[in-house]
N, C-alpha and C. Protein backbone atom coordinates (compact mmCIF):
# COMPACT_ATOMS: atom_id res chain seq x y z
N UNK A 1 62.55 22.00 17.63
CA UNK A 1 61.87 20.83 18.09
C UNK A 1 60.60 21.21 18.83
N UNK A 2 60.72 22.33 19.52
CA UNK A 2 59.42 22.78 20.29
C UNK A 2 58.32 23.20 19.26
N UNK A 3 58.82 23.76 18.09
CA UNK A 3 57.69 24.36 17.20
C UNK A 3 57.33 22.77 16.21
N UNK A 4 57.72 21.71 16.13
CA UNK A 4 57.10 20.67 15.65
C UNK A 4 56.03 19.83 16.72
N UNK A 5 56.27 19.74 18.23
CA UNK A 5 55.78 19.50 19.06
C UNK A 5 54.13 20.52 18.86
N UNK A 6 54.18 21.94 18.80
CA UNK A 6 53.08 22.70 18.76
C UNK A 6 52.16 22.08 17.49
N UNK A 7 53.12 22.56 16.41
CA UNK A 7 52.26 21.81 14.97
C UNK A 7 51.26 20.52 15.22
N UNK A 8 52.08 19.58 15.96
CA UNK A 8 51.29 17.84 16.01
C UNK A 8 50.13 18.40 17.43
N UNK A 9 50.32 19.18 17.95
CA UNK A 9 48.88 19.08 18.93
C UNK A 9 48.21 20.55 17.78
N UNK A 10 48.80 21.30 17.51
CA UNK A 10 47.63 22.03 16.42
C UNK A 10 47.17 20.83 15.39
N UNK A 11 47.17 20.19 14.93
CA UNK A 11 47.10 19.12 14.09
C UNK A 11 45.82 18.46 14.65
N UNK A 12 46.23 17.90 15.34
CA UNK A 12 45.83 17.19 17.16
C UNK A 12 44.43 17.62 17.22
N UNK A 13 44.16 18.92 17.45
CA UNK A 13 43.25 19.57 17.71
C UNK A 13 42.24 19.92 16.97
N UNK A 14 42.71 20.18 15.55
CA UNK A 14 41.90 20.37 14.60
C UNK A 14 41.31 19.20 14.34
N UNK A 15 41.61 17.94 14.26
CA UNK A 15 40.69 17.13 13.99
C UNK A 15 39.86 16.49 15.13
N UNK A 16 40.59 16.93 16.35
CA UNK A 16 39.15 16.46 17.74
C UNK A 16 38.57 17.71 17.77
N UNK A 17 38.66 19.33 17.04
CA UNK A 17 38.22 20.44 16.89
C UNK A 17 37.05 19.85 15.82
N UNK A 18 37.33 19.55 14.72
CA UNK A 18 36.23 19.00 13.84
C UNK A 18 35.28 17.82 14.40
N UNK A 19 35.58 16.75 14.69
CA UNK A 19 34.94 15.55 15.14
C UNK A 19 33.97 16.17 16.76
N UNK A 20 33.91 17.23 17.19
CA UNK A 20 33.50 17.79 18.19
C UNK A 20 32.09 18.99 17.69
N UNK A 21 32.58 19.62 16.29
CA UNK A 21 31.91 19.95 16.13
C UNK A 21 30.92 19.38 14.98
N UNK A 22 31.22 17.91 14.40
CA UNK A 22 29.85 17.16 13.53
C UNK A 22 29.25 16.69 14.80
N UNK A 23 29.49 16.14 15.81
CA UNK A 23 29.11 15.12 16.53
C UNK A 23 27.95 15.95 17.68
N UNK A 24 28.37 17.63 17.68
CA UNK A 24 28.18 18.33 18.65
C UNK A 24 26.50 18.78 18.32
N UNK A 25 26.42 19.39 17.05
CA UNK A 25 25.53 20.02 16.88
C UNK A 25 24.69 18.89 16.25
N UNK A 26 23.29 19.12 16.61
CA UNK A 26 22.10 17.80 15.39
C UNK A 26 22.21 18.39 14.27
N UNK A 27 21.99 19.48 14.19
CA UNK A 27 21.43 19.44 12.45
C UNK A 27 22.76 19.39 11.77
N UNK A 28 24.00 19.12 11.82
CA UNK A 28 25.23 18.95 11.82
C UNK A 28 25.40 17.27 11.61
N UNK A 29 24.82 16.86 12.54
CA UNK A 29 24.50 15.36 12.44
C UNK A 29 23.78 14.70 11.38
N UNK A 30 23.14 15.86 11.25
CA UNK A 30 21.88 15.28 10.01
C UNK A 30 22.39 15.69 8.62
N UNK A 31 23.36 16.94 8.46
CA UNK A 31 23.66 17.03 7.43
C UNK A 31 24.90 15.88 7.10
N UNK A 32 25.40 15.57 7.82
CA UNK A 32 26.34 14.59 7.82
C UNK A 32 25.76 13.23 7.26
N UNK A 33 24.19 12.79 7.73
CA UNK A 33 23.91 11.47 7.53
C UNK A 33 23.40 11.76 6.20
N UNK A 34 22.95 12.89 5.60
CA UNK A 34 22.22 13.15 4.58
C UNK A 34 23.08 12.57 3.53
N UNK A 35 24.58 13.65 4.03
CA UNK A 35 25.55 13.60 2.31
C UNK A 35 26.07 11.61 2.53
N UNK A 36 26.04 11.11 3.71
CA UNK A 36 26.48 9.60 4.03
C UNK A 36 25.59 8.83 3.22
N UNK A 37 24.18 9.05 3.18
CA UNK A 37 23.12 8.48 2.68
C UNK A 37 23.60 8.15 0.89
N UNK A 38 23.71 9.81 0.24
CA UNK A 38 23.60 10.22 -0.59
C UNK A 38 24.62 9.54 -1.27
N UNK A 39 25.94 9.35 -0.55
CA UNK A 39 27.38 8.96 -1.27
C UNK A 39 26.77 7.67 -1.21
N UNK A 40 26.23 7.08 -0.45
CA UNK A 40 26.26 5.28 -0.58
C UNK A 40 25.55 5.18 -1.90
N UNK A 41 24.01 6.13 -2.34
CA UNK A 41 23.23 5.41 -3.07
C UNK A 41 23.88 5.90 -4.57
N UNK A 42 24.52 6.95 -4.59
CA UNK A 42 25.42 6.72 -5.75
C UNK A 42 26.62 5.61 -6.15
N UNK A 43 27.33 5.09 -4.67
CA UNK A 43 27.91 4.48 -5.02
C UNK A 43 27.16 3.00 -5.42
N UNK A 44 25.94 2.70 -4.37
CA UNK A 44 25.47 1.33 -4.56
C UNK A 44 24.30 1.23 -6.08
N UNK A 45 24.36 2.55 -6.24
CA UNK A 45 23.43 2.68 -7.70
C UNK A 45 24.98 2.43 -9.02
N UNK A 46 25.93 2.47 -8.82
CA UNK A 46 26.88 2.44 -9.99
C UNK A 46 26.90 0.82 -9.89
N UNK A 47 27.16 -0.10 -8.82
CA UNK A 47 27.41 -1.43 -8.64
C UNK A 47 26.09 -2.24 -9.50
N UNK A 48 25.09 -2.11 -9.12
CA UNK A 48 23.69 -2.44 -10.10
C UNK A 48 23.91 -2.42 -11.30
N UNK A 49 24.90 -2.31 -12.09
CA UNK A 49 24.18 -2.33 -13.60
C UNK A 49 24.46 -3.14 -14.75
N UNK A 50 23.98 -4.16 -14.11
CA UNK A 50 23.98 -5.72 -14.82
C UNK A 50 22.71 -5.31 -15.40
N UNK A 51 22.25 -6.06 -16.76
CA UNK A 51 20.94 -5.84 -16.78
C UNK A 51 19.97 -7.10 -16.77
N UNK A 52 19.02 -7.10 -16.26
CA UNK A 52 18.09 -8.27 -16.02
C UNK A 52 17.12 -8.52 -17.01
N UNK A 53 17.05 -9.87 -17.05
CA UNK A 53 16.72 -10.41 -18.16
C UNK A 53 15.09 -9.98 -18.16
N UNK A 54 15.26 -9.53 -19.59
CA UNK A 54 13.53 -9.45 -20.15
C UNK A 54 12.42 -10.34 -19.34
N UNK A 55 11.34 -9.36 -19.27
CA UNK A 55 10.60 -10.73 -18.95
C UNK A 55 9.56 -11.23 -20.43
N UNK A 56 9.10 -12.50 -20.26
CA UNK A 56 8.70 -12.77 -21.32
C UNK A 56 6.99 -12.42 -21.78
N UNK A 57 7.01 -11.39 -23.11
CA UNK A 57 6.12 -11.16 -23.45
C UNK A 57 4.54 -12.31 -23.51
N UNK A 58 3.65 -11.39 -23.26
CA UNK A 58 2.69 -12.52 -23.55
C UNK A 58 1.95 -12.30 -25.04
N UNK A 59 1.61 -13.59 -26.01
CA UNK A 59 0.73 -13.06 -27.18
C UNK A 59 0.15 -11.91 -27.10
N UNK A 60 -0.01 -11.26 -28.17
CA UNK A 60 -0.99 -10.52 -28.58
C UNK A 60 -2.29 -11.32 -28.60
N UNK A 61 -3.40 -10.74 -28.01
CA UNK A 61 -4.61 -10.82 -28.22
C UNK A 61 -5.23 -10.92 -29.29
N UNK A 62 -6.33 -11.61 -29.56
CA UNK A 62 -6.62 -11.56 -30.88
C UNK A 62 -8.03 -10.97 -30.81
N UNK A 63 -8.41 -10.11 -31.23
CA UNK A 63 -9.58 -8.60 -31.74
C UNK A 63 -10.92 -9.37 -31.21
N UNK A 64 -11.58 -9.25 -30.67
CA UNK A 64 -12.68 -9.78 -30.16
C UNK A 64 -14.04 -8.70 -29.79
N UNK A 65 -14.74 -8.70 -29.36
CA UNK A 65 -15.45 -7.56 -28.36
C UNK A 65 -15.99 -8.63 -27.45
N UNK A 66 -16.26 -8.04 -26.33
CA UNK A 66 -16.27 -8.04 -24.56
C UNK A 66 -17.74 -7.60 -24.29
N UNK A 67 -18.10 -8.31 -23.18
CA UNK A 67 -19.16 -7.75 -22.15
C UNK A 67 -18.59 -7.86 -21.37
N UNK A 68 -19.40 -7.27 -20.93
CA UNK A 68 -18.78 -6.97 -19.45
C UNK A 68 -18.12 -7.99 -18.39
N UNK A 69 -18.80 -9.09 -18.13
CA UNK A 69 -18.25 -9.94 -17.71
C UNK A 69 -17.50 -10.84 -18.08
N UNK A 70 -17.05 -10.82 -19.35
CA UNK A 70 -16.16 -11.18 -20.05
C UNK A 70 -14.51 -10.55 -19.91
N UNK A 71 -15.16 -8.81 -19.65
CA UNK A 71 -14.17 -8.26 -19.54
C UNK A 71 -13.04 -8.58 -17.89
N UNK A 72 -14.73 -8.91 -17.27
CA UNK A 72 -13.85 -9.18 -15.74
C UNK A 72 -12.64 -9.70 -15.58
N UNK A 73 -12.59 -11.22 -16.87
CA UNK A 73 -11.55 -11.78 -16.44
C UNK A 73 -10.49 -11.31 -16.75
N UNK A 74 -10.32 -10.32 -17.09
CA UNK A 74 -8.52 -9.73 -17.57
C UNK A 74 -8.27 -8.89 -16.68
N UNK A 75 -8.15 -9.29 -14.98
CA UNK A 75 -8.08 -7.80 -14.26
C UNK A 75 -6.79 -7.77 -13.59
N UNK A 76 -5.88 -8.83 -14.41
CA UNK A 76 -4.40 -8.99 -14.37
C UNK A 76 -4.34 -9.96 -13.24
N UNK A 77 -5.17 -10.62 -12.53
CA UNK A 77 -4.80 -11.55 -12.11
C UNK A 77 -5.39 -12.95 -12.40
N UNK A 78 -5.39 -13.33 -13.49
CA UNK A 78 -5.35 -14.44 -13.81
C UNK A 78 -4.32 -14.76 -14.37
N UNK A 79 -4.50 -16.55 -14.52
CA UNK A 79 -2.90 -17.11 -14.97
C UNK A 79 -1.95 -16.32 -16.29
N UNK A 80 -2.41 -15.56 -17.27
CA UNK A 80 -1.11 -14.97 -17.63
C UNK A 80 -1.05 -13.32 -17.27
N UNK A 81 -1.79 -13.10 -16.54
CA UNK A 81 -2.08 -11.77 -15.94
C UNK A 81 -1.99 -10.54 -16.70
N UNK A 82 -2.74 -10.55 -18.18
CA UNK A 82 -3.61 -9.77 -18.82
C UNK A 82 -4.53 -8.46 -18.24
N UNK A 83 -4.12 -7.40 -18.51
CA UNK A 83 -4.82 -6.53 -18.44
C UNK A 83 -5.80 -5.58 -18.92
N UNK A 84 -6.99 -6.00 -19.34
CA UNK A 84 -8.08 -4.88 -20.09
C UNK A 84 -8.51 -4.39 -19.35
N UNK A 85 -8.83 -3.05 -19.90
CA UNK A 85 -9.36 -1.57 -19.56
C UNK A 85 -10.57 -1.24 -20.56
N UNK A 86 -12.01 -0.88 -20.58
CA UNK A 86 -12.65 -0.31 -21.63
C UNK A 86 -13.01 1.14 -21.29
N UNK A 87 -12.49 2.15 -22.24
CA UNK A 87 -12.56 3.32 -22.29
C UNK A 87 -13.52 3.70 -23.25
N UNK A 88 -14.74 4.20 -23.53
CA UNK A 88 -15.66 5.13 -24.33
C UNK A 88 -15.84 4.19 -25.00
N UNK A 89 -16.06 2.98 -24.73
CA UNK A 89 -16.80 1.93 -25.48
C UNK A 89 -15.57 0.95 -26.67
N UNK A 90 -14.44 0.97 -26.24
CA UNK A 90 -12.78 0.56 -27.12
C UNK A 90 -12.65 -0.18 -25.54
N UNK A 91 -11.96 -1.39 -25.98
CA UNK A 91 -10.85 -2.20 -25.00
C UNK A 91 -9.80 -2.18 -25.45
N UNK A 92 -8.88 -2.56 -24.22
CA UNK A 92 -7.61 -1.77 -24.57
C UNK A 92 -6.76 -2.81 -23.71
N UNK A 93 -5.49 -3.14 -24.30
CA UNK A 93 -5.04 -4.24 -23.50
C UNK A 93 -3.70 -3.63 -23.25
N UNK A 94 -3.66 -3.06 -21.48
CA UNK A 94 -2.59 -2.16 -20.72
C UNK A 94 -1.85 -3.41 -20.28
N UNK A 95 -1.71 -4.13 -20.25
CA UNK A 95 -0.50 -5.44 -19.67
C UNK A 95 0.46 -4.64 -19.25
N UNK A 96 0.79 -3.88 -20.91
CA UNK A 96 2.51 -3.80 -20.52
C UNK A 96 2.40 -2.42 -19.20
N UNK A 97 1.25 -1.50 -19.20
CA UNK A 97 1.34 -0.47 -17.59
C UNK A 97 0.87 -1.25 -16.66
N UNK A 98 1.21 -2.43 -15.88
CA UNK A 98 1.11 -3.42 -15.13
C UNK A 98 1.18 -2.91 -14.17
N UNK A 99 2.40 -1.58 -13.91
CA UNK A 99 2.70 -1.30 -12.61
C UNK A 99 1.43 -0.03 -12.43
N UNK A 100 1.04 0.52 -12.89
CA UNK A 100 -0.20 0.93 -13.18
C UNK A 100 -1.56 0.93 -12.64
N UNK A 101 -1.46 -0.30 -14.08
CA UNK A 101 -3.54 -0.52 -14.19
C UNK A 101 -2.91 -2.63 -13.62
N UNK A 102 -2.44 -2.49 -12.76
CA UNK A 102 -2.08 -4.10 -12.62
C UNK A 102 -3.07 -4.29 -10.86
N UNK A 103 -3.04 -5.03 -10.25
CA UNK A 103 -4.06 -5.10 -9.09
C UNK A 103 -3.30 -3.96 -7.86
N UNK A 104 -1.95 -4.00 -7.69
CA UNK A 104 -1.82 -3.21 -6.98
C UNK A 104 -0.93 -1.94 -7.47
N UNK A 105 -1.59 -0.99 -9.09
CA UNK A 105 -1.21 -0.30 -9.47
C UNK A 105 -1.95 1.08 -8.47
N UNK A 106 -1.82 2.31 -8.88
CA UNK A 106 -2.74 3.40 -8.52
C UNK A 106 -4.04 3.30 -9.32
N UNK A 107 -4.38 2.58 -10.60
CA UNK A 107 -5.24 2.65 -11.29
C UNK A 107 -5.62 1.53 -11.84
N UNK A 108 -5.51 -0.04 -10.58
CA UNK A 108 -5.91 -1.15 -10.62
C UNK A 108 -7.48 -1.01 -10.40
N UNK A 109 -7.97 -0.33 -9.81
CA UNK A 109 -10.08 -0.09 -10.00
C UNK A 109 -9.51 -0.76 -10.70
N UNK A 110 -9.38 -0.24 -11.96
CA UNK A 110 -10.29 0.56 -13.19
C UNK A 110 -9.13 -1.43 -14.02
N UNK A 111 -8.41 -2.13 -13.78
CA UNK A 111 -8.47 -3.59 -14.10
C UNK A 111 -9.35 -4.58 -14.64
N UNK A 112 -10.03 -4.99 -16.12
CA UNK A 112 -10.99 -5.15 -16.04
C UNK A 112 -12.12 -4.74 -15.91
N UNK A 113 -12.33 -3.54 -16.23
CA UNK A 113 -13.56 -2.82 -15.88
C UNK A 113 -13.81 -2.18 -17.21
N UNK A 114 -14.98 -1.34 -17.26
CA UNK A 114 -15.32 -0.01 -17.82
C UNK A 114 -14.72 1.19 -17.01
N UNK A 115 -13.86 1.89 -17.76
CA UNK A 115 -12.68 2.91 -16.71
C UNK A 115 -13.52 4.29 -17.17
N UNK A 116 -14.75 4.27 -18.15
CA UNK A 116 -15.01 5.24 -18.67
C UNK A 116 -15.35 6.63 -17.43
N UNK A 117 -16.20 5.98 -17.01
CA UNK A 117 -16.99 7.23 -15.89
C UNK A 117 -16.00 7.69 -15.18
N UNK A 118 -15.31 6.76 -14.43
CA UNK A 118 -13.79 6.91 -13.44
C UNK A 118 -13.08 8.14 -13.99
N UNK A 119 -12.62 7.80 -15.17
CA UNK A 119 -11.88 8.71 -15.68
C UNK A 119 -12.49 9.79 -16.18
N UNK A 120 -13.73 10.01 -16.22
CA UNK A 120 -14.19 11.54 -17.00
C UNK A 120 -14.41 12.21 -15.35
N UNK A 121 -14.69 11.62 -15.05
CA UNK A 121 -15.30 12.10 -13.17
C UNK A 121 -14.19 12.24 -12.64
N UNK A 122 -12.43 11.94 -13.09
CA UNK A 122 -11.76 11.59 -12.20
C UNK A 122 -11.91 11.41 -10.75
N UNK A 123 -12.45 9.98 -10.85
CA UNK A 123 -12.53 8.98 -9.67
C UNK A 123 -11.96 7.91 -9.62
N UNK A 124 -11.51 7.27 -8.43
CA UNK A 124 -10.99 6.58 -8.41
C UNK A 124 -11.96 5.32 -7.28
N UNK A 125 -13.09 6.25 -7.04
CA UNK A 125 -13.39 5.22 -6.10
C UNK A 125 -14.50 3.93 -6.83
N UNK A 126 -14.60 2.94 -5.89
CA UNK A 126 -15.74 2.30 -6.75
C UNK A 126 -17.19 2.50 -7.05
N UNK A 127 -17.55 3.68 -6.36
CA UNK A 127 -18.79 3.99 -7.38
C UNK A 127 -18.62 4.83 -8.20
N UNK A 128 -17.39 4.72 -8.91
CA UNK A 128 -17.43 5.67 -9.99
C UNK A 128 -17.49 4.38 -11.26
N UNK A 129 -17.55 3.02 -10.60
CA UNK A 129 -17.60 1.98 -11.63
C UNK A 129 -18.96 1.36 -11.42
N UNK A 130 -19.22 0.50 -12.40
CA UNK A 130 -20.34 0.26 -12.45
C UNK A 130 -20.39 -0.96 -13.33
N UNK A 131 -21.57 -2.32 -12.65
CA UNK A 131 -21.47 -3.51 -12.76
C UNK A 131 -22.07 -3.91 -13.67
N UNK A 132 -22.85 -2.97 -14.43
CA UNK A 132 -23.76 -3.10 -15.80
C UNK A 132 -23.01 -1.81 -16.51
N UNK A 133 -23.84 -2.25 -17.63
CA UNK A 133 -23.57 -1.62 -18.96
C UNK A 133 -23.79 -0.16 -18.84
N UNK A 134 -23.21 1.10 -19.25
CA UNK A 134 -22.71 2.19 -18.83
C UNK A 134 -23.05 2.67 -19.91
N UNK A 135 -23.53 3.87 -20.17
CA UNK A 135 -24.15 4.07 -21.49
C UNK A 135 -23.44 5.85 -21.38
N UNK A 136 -22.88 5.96 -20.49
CA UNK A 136 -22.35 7.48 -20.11
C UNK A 136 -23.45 8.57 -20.42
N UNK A 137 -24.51 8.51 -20.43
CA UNK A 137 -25.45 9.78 -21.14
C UNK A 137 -25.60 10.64 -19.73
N UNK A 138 -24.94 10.38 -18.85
CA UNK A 138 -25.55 11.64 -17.53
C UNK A 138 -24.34 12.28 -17.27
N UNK A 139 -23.22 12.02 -18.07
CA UNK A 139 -22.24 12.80 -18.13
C UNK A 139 -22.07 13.85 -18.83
N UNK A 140 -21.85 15.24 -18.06
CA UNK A 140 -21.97 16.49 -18.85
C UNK A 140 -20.78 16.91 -20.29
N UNK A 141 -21.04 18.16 -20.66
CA UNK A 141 -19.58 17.94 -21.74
C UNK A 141 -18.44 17.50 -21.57
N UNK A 142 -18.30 18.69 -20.23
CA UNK A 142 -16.71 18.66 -20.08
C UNK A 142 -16.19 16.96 -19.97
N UNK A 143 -17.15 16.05 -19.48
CA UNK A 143 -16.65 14.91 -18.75
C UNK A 143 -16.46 13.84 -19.53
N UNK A 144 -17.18 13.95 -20.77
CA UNK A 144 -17.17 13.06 -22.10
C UNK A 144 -15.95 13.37 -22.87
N UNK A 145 -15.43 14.84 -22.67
CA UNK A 145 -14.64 15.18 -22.99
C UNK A 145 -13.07 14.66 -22.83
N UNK A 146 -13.27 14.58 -21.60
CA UNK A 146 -12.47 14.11 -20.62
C UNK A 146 -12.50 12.53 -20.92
N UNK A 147 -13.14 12.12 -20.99
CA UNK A 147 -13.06 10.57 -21.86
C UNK A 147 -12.46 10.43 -23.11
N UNK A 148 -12.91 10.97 -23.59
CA UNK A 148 -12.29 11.56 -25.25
C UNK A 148 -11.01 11.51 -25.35
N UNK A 149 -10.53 12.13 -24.22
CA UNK A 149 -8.97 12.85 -24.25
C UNK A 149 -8.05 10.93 -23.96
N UNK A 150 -8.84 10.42 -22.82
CA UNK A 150 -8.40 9.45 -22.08
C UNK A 150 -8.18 8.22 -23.26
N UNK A 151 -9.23 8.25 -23.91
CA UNK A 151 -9.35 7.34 -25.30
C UNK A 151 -8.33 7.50 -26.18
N UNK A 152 -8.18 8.64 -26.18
CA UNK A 152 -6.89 8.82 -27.23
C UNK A 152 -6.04 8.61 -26.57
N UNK A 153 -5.44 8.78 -25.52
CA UNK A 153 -4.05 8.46 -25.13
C UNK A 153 -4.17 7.14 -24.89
N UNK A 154 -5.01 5.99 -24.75
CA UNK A 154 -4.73 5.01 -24.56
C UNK A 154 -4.85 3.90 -26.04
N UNK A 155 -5.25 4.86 -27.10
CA UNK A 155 -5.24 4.13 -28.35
C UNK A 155 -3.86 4.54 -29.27
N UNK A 156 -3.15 5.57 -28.61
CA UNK A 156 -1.62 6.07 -28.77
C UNK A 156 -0.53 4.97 -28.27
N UNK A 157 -0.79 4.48 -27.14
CA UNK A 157 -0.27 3.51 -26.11
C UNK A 157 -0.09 2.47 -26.18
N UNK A 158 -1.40 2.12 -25.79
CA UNK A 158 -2.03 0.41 -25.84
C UNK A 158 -2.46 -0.13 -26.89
N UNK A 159 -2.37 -1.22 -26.85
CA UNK A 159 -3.40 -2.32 -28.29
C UNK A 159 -4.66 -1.97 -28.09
N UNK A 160 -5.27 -1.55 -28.98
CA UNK A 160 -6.92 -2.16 -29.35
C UNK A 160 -7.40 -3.65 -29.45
N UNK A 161 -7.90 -4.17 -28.38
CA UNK A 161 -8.38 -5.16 -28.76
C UNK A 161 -9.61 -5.81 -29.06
N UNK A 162 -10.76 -4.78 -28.69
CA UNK A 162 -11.86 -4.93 -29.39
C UNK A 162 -12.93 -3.50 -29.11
N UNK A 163 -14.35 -3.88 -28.65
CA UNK A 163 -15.23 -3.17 -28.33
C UNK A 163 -16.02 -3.79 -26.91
N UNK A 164 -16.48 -2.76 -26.53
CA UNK A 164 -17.26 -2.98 -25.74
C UNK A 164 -18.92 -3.00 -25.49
N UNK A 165 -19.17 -4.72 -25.57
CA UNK A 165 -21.11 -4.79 -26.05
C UNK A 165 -21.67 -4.46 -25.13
N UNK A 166 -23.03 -3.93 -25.99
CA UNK A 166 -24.04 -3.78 -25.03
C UNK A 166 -24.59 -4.47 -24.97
N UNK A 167 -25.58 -4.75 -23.52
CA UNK A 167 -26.28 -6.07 -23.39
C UNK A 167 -27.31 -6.52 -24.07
N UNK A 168 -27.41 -7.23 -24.92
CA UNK A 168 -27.61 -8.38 -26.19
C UNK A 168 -27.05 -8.08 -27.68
N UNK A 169 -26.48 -7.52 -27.41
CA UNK A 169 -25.45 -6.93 -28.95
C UNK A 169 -24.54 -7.95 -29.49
N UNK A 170 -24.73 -8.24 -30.37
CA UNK A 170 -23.94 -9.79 -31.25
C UNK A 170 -22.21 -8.95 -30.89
N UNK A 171 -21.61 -10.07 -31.15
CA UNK A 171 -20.10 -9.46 -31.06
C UNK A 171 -19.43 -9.49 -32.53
N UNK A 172 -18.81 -9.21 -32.82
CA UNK A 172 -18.29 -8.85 -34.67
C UNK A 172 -17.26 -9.76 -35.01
N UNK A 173 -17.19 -10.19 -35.85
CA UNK A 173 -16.47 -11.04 -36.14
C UNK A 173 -15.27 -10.54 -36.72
N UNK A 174 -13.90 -10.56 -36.56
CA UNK A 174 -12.58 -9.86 -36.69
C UNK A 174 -12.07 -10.74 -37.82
N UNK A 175 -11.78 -10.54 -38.55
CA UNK A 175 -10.51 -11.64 -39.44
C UNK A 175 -9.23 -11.67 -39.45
N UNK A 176 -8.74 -12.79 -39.29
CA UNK A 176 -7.19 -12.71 -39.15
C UNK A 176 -6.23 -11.40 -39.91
N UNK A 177 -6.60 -11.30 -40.91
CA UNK A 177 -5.82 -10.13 -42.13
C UNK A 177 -6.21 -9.17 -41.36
N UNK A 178 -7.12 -8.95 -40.64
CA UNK A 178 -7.77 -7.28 -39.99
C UNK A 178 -6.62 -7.56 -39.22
N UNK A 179 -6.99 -8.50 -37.93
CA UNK A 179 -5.43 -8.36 -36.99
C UNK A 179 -3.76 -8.16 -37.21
N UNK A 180 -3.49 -8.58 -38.51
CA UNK A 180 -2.42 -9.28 -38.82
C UNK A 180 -2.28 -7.23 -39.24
N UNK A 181 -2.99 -6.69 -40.38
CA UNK A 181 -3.05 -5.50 -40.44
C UNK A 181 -2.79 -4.52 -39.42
N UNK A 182 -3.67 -4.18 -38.56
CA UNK A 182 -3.73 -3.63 -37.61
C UNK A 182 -2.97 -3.61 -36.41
N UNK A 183 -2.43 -4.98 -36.67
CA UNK A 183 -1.05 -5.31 -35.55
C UNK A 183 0.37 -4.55 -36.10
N UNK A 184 0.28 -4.67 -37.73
CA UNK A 184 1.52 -3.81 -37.99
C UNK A 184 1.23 -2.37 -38.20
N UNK A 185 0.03 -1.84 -38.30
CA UNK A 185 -0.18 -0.27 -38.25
C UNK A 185 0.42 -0.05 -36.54
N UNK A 186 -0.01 -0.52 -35.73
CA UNK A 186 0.21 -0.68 -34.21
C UNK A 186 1.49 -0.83 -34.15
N UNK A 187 2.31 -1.39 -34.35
CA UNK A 187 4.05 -1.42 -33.84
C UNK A 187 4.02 -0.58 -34.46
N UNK A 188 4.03 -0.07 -35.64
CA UNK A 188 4.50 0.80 -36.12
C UNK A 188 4.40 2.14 -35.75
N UNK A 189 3.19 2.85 -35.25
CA UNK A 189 3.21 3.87 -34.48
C UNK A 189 3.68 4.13 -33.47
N UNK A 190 3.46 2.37 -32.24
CA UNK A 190 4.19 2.21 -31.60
C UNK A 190 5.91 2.62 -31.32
N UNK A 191 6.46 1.87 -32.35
CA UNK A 191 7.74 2.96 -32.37
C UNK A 191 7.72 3.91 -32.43
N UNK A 192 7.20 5.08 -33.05
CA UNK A 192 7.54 6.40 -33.12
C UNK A 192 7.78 6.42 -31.81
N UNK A 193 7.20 6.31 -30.70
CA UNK A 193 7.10 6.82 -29.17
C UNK A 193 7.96 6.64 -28.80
């Protein structure tokens, strides 16, 4: 009976022996809140996975070309909150990188704009944009280059939706069959990705 009495305070002890030493030391404390943290957001990340409903696409655009101030209005905040971008003289309709090129993306500038210079200069600030027509000719190789590169990944990506005029340049007239075409070359590559 005496050696079960010892056992329950060894018992006893070990766990006000443990609870003495998380509580005792900080960084002990901290490793403690770390793995506490860690177990919740696995557990509260397994409870989440209902899935939420789509949101609803907006039309496709239909092929146009842009000036500039034309282009303004797609800088994702207007009523269906549309996003064009013109890269190396191509518009490009980023909607769906909203979180992005959307007003409070990392690369909302460039919303509505000419993103060309921005992106060969990698800049982000606003004089790397510019309120007239942009003709890029004071940009050295490498930086056109660098546009080049940017153009292609966003004609990999995004819709084409037109060009970008220069000031007094007629705009082109698109035909439905061009779009209707070009819309299924477009999903279709689209999927591969």
């Amino acid at each position: 009976m005496a050696d079960e009495v010892v056992d329950e305070t060894q018992s006893g002890g070990f766990f006000s022996n443990l609870l003495s030493e998380l509580i005792g030391s900080p960084l002990n404390l901290l490793l403690l809140a770390i793995c506490l943290f860690l177990l919740y957001k696995i557990i509260g990340g397994r409870r989440d996975t209902t899935p939420s409903a789509p949101k609803p696409q907006i039309p496709r655009l239909k092929k146009k070309d842009f000036t500039l101030e034309q282009l303004k209005e797609y800088d994702g905040r207007g009523q269906d909150g549309r996003i064009l971008i013109a890269v190396n003289f191509k518009v490009f309709d980023v909607t769906r990188g909203k979180r992005f090129y959307g007003p409070d993306g990392a690369y909302g500038v460039f919303a509505g704009r000419d993103a060309s210079r921005g992106l060969g200069t990698f800049s982000l600030n606003e004089e790397a944009l510019k309120d007239e027509y942009d003709d890029l000719s004071d940009l050295n190789l490498e930086q056109m280059e660098r546009v080049k590169e940017w153009e292609m990944q966003f004609t990999e990506k995004y819709d084409y939706v037109g060009r970008l005029l220069k000031p007094g340049e007629t705009p082109r007239e698109y035909s439905d069959t061009e779009d209707e075409h070009s819309e299924d070359k477009s999903t279709e590559e689209k999927k591969k990705d």
